[in-house]
Protein backbone atom coordinates (compact mmCIF):
# COMPACT_ATOMS: atom_id res chain seq x y z
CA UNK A 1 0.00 0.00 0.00
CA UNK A 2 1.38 3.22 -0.87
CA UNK A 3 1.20 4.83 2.59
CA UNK A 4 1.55 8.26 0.69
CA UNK A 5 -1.83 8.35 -0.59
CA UNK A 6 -3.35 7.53 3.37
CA UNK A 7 -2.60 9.92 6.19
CA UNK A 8 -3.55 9.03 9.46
CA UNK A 9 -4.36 11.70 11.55
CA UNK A 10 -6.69 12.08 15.34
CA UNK A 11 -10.26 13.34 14.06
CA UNK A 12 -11.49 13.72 17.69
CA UNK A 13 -10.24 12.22 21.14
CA UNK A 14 -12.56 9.13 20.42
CA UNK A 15 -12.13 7.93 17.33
CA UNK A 16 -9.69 7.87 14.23
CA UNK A 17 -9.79 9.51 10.79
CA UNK A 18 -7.44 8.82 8.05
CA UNK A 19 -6.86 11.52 5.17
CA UNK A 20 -7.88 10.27 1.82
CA UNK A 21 -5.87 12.46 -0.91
CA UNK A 22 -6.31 12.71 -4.68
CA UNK A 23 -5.63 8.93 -6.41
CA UNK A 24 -6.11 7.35 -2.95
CA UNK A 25 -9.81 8.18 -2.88
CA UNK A 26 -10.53 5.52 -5.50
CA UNK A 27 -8.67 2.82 -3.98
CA UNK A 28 -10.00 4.21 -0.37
CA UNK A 29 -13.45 4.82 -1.41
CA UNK A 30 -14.33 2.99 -3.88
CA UNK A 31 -12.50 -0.29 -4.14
CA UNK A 32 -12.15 -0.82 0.10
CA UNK A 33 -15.39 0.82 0.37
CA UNK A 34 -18.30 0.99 -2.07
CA UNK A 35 -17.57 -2.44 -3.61
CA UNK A 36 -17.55 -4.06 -0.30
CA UNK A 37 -20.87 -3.23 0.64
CA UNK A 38 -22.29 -5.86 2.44
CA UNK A 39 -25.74 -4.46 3.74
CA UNK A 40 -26.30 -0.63 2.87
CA UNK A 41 -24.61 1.94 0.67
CA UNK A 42 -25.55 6.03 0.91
CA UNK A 43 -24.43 8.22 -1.23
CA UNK A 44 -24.32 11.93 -1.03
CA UNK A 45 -22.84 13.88 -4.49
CA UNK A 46 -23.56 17.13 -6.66
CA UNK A 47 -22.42 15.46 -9.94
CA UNK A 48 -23.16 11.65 -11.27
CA UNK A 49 -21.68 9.97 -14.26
CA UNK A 50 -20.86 6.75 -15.54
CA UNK A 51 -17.51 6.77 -13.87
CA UNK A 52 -15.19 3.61 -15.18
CA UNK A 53 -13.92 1.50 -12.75
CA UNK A 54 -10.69 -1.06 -14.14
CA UNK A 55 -11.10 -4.43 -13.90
CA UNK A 56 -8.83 -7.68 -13.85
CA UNK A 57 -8.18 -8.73 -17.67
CA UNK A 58 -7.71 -4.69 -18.10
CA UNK A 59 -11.54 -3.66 -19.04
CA UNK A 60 -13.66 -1.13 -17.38
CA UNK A 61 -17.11 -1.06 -15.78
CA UNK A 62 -19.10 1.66 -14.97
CA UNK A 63 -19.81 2.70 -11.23
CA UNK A 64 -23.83 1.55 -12.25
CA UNK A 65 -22.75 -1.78 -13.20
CA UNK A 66 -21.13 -1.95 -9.84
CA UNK A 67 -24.29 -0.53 -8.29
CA UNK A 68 -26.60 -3.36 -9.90
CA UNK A 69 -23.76 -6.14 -8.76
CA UNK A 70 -24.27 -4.63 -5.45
CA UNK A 71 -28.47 -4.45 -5.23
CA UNK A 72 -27.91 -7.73 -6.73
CA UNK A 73 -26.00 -9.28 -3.65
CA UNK A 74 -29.13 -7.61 -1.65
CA UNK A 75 -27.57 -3.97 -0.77
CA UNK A 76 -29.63 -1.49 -0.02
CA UNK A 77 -28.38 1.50 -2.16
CA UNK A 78 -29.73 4.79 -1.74
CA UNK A 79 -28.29 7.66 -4.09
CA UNK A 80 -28.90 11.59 -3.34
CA UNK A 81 -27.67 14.16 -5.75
CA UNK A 82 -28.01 17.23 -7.19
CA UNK A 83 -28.34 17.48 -10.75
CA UNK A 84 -28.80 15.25 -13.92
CA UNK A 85 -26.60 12.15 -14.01
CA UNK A 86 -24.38 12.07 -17.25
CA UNK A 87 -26.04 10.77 -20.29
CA UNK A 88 -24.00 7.72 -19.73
CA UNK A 89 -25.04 7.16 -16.32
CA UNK A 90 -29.07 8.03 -17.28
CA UNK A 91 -28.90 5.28 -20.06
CA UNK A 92 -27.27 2.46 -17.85
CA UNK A 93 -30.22 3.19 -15.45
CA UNK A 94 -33.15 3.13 -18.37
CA UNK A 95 -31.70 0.26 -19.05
CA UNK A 96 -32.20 -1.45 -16.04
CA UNK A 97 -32.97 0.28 -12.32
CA UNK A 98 -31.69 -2.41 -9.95
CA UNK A 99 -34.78 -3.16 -7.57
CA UNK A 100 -32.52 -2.15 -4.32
CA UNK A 101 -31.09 1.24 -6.05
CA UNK A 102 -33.27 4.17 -5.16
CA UNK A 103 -32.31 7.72 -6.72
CA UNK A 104 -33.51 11.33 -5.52
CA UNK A 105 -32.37 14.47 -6.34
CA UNK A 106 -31.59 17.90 -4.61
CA UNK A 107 -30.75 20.49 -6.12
CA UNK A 108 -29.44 22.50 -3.16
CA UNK A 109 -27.10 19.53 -2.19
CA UNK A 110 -23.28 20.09 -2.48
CA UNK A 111 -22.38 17.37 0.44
CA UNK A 112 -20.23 14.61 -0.67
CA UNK A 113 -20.63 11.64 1.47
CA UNK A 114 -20.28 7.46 1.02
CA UNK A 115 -21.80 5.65 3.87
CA UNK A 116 -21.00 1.53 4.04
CA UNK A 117 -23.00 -0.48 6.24
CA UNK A 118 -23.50 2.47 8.60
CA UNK A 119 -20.13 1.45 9.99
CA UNK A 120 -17.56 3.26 7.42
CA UNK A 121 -17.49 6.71 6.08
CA UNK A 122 -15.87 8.84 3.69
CA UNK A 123 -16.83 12.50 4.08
CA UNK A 124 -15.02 14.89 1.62
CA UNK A 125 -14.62 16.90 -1.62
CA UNK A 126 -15.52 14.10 -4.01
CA UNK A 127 -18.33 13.66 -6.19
CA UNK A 128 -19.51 10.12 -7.55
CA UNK A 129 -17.12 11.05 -10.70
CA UNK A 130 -14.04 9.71 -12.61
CA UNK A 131 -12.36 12.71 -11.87
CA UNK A 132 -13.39 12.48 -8.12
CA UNK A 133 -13.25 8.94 -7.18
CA UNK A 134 -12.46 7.23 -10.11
CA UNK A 135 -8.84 5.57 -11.16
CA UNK A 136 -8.13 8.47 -13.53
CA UNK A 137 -4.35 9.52 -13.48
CA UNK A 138 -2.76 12.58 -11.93
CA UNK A 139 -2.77 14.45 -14.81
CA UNK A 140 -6.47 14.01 -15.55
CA UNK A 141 -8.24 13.79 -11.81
CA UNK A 142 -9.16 16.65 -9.62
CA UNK A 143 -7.04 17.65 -6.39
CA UNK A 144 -9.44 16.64 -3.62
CA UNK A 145 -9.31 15.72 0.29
CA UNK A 146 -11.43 14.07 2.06
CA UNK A 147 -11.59 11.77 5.79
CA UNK A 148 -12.27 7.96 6.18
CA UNK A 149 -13.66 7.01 9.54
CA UNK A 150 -14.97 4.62 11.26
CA UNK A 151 -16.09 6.75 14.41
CA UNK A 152 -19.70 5.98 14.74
CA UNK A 153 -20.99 8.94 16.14
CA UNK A 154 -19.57 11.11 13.37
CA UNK A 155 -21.21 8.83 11.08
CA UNK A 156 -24.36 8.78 12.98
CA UNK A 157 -24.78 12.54 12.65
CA UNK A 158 -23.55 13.10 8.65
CA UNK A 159 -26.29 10.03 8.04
CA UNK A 160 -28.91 12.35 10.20
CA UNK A 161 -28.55 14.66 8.02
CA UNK A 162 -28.65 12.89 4.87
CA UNK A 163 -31.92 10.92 6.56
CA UNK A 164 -33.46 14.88 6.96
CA UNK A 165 -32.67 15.29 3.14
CA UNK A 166 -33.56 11.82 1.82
CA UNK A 167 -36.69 12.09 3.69
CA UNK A 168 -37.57 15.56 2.88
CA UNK A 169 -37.55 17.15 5.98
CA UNK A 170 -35.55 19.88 4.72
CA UNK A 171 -38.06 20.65 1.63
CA UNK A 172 -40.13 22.67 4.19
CA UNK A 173 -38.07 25.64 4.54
CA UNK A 174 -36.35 25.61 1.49
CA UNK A 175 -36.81 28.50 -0.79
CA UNK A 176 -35.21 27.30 -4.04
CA UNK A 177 -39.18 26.25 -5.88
CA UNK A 178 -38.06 27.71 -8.77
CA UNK A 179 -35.62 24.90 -9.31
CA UNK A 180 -36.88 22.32 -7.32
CA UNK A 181 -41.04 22.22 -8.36
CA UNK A 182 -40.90 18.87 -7.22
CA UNK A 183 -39.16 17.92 -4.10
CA UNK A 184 -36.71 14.97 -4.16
CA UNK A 185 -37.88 14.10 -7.39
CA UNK A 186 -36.30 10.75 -8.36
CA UNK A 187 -35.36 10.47 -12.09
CA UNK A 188 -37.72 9.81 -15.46
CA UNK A 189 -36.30 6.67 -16.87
């Protein structure tokens, strides 16, 4: 493991964080993380596409491929973002919405979060992109940081507040109507 790419650092006297930087985010994130979903996977991001994620025998899949392998297993996927997945990422879905995958959209959100089995976190700068959290190289990705915890009380409070969006708790007092006619729409395939 390149150690560069994880720095552990104290997030709060009871628990530990590690900082996820750049390239490390998709190993991190994605390939310790979101693959190894076992029982439930939320996601909090502004932007959606079709990222590509390498495989063994050097092809690619995208990140919705990995999402119906996942509701497949039985995870409980939950996605909340902001605007309209890439054209990619909206014909993978037409093609098949995986019974356990649920989508809903808010405009207003900018939070990037990746919640595994309620017992692993990552909580950063990232969206669900290739530039963000996919294997792109240096040259191509964007600079971002971002924490991976495990400290269950930090985790209970960022899903709290993705609960209060998902659920539309927030929609109340929101004044953005004019972009958002219909609350936590979830998309037209």
């Amino acid at each position: 493991m390149d150690r560069s790419l994880f720095v552990p650092s104290r997030a709060t006297a009871c628990g530990q964080a590690e900082l996820v930087v750049d390239a490390g985010h998709h190993q991190r994130v994605v390939q310790q993380g979101i693959l190894r979903a076992e029982v439930s996977l939320d996601v909090a991001t502004a932007d959606f596409k079709a990222m590509l994620l390498p495989q063994p025998g050097g092809h690619a899949v995208s990140i919705v491929t990995a999402f119906r392998r996942l509701a497949q297993r039985g995870v409980e996927i939950r996605l909340l973002h902001s605007g309209t997945p890439s054209a990619a990422a909206l014909a993978e879905l037409k093609a098949a919405l995986p019974r356990n995958l649920t989508i809903r959209r808010c405009p207003r959100l900018h939070a990037k979060a990746v919640i595994v089995d309620c017992r692993a976190m990552y909580l950063g700068s990232a969206n669900l992109t290739g530039a963000g959290l996919g294997a792109k190289a240096d040259g191509r990705r964007n600079f971002e940081l971002g924490i991976w915890t495990e400290v269950s009380g930090l985790i209970d409070a960022v899903l709290e507040q993705f609960n209060a969006l998902w659920e539309g708790r927030r929609c109340t007092t929101c004044r953005r109507k004019d972009i958002c006619p219909v609350p936590l729409e979830e998309p037209k395939l």
